[in-house]
C-alpha atoms as a PDB file:
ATOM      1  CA  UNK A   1    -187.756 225.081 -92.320  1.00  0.00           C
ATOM      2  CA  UNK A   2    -183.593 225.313 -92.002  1.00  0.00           C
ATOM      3  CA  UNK A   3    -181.816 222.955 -90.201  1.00  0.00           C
ATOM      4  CA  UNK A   4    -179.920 224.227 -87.397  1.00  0.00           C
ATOM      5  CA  UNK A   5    -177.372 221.244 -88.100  1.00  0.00           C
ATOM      6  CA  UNK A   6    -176.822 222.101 -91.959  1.00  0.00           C
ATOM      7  CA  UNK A   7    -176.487 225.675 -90.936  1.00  0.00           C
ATOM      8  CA  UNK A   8    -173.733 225.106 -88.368  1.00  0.00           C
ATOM      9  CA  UNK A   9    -171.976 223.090 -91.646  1.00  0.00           C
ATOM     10  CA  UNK A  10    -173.050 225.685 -93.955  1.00  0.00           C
ATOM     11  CA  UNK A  11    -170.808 228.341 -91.198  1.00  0.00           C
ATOM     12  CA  UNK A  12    -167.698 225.456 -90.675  1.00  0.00           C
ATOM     13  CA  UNK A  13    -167.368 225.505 -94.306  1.00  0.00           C
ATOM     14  CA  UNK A  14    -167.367 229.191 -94.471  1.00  0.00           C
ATOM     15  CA  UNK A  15    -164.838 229.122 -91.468  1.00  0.00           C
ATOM     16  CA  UNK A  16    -162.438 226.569 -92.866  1.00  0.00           C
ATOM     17  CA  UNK A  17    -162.280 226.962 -96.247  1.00  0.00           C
ATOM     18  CA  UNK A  18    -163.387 223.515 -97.868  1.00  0.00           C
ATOM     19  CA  UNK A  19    -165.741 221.019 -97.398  1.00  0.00           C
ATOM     20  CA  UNK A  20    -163.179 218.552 -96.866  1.00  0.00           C
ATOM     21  CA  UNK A  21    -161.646 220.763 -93.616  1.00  0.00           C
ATOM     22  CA  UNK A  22    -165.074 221.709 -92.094  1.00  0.00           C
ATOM     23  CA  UNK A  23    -165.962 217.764 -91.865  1.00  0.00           C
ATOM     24  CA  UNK A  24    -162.658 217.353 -90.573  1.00  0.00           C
ATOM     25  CA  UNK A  25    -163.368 219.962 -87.466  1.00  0.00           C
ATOM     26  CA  UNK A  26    -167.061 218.710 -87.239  1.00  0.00           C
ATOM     27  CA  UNK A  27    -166.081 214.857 -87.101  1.00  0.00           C
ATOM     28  CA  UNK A  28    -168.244 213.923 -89.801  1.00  0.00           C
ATOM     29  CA  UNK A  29    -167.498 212.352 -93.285  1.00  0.00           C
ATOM     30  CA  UNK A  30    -166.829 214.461 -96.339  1.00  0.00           C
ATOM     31  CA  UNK A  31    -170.235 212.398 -97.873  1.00  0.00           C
ATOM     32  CA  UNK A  32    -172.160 214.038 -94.617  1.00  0.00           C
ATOM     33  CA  UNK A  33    -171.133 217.585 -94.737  1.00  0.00           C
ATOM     34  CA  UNK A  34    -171.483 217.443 -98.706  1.00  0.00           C
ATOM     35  CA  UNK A  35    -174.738 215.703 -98.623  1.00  0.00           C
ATOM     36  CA  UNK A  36    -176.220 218.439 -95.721  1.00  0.00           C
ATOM     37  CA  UNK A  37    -175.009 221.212 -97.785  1.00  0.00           C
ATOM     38  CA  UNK A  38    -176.638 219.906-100.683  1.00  0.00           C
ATOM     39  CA  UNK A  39    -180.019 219.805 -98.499  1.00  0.00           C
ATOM     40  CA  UNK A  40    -179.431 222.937 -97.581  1.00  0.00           C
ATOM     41  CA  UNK A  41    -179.260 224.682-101.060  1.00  0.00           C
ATOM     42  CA  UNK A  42    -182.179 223.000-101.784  1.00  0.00           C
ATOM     43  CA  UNK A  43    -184.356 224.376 -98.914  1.00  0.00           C
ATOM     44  CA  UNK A  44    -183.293 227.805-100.082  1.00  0.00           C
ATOM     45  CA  UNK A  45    -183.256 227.729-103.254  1.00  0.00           C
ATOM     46  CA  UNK A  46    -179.638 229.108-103.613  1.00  0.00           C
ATOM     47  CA  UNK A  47    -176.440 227.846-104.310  1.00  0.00           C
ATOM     48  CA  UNK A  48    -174.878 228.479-101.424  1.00  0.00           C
ATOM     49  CA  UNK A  49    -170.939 227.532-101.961  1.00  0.00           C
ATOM     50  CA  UNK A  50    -169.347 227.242-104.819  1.00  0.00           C
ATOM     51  CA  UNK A  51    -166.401 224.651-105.463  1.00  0.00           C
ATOM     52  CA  UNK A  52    -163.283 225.841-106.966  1.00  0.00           C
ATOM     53  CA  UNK A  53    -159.993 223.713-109.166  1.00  0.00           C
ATOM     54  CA  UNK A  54    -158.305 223.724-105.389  1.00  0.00           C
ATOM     55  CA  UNK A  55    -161.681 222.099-104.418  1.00  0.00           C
ATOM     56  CA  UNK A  56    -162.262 224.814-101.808  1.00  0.00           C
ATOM     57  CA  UNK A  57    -165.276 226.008-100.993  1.00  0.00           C
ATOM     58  CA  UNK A  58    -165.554 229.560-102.342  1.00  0.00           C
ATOM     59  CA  UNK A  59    -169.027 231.560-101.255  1.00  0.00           C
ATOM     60  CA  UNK A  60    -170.455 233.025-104.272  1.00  0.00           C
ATOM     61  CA  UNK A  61    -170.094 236.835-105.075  1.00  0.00           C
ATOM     62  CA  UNK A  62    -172.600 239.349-104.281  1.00  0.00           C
ATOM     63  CA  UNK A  63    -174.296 239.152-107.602  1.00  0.00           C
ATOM     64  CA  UNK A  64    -174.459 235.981-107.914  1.00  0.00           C
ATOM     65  CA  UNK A  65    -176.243 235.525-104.982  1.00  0.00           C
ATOM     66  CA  UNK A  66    -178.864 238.364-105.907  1.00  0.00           C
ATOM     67  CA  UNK A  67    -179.552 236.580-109.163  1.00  0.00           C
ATOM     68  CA  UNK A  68    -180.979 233.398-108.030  1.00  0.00           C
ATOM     69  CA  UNK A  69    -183.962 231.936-110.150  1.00  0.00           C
ATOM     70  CA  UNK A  70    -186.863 230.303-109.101  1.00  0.00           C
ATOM     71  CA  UNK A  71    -187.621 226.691-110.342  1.00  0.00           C
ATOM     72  CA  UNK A  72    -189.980 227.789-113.522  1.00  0.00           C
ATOM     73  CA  UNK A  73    -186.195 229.500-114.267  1.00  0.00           C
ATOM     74  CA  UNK A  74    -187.768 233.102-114.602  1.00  0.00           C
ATOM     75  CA  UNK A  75    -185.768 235.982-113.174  1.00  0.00           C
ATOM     76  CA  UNK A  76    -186.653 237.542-109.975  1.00  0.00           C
ATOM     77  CA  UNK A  77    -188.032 241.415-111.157  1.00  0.00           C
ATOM     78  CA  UNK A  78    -185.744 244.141-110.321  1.00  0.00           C
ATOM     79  CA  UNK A  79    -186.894 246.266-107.377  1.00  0.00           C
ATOM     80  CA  UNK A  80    -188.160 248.998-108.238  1.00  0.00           C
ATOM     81  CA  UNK A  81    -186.559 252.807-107.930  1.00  0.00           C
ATOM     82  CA  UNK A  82    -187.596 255.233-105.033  1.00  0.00           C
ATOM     83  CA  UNK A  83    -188.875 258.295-106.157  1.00  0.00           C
ATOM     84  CA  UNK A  84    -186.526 260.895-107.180  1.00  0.00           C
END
């Protein structure tokens, strides 16, 4: 089950641009907000952020996100085609 708590840091880091400034506007420590998004990725599976030389928070790309593995490190199967 997701946290409603490491969701609403999961959005301030999407907001503000780095880790470091969504703990900042939640009033938590760096080592809090890093630590619930950590938790976070590993309920779903996904890497959620990614961290950049600037050290700010970047969300990945859209294919990146699609090609997330499962823990046995097999692909997900492509969908497959509608019928022409």
């Amino acid at each position: 089950m997701l946290d409603i708590l490491r969701l609403r840091v999961l959005a301030a880091i999407a907001e503000h641009g780095s880790v470091t400034q969504a703990a900042r506007r939640l009033n938590y420590s760096q080592p809090a907000v890093s630590h619930h998004l950590a938790r976070l990725e590993a309920a779903t599976g996904a890497r959620l952020v990614q961290r950049g030389r600037d050290r700010t928070a970047r969300r990945p790309g859209p294919r990146q996100r699609m090609s997330r593995r499962d823990p046995s490190g097999a692909r997900p199967a492509p969908p497959d085609k509608p019928p022409r």
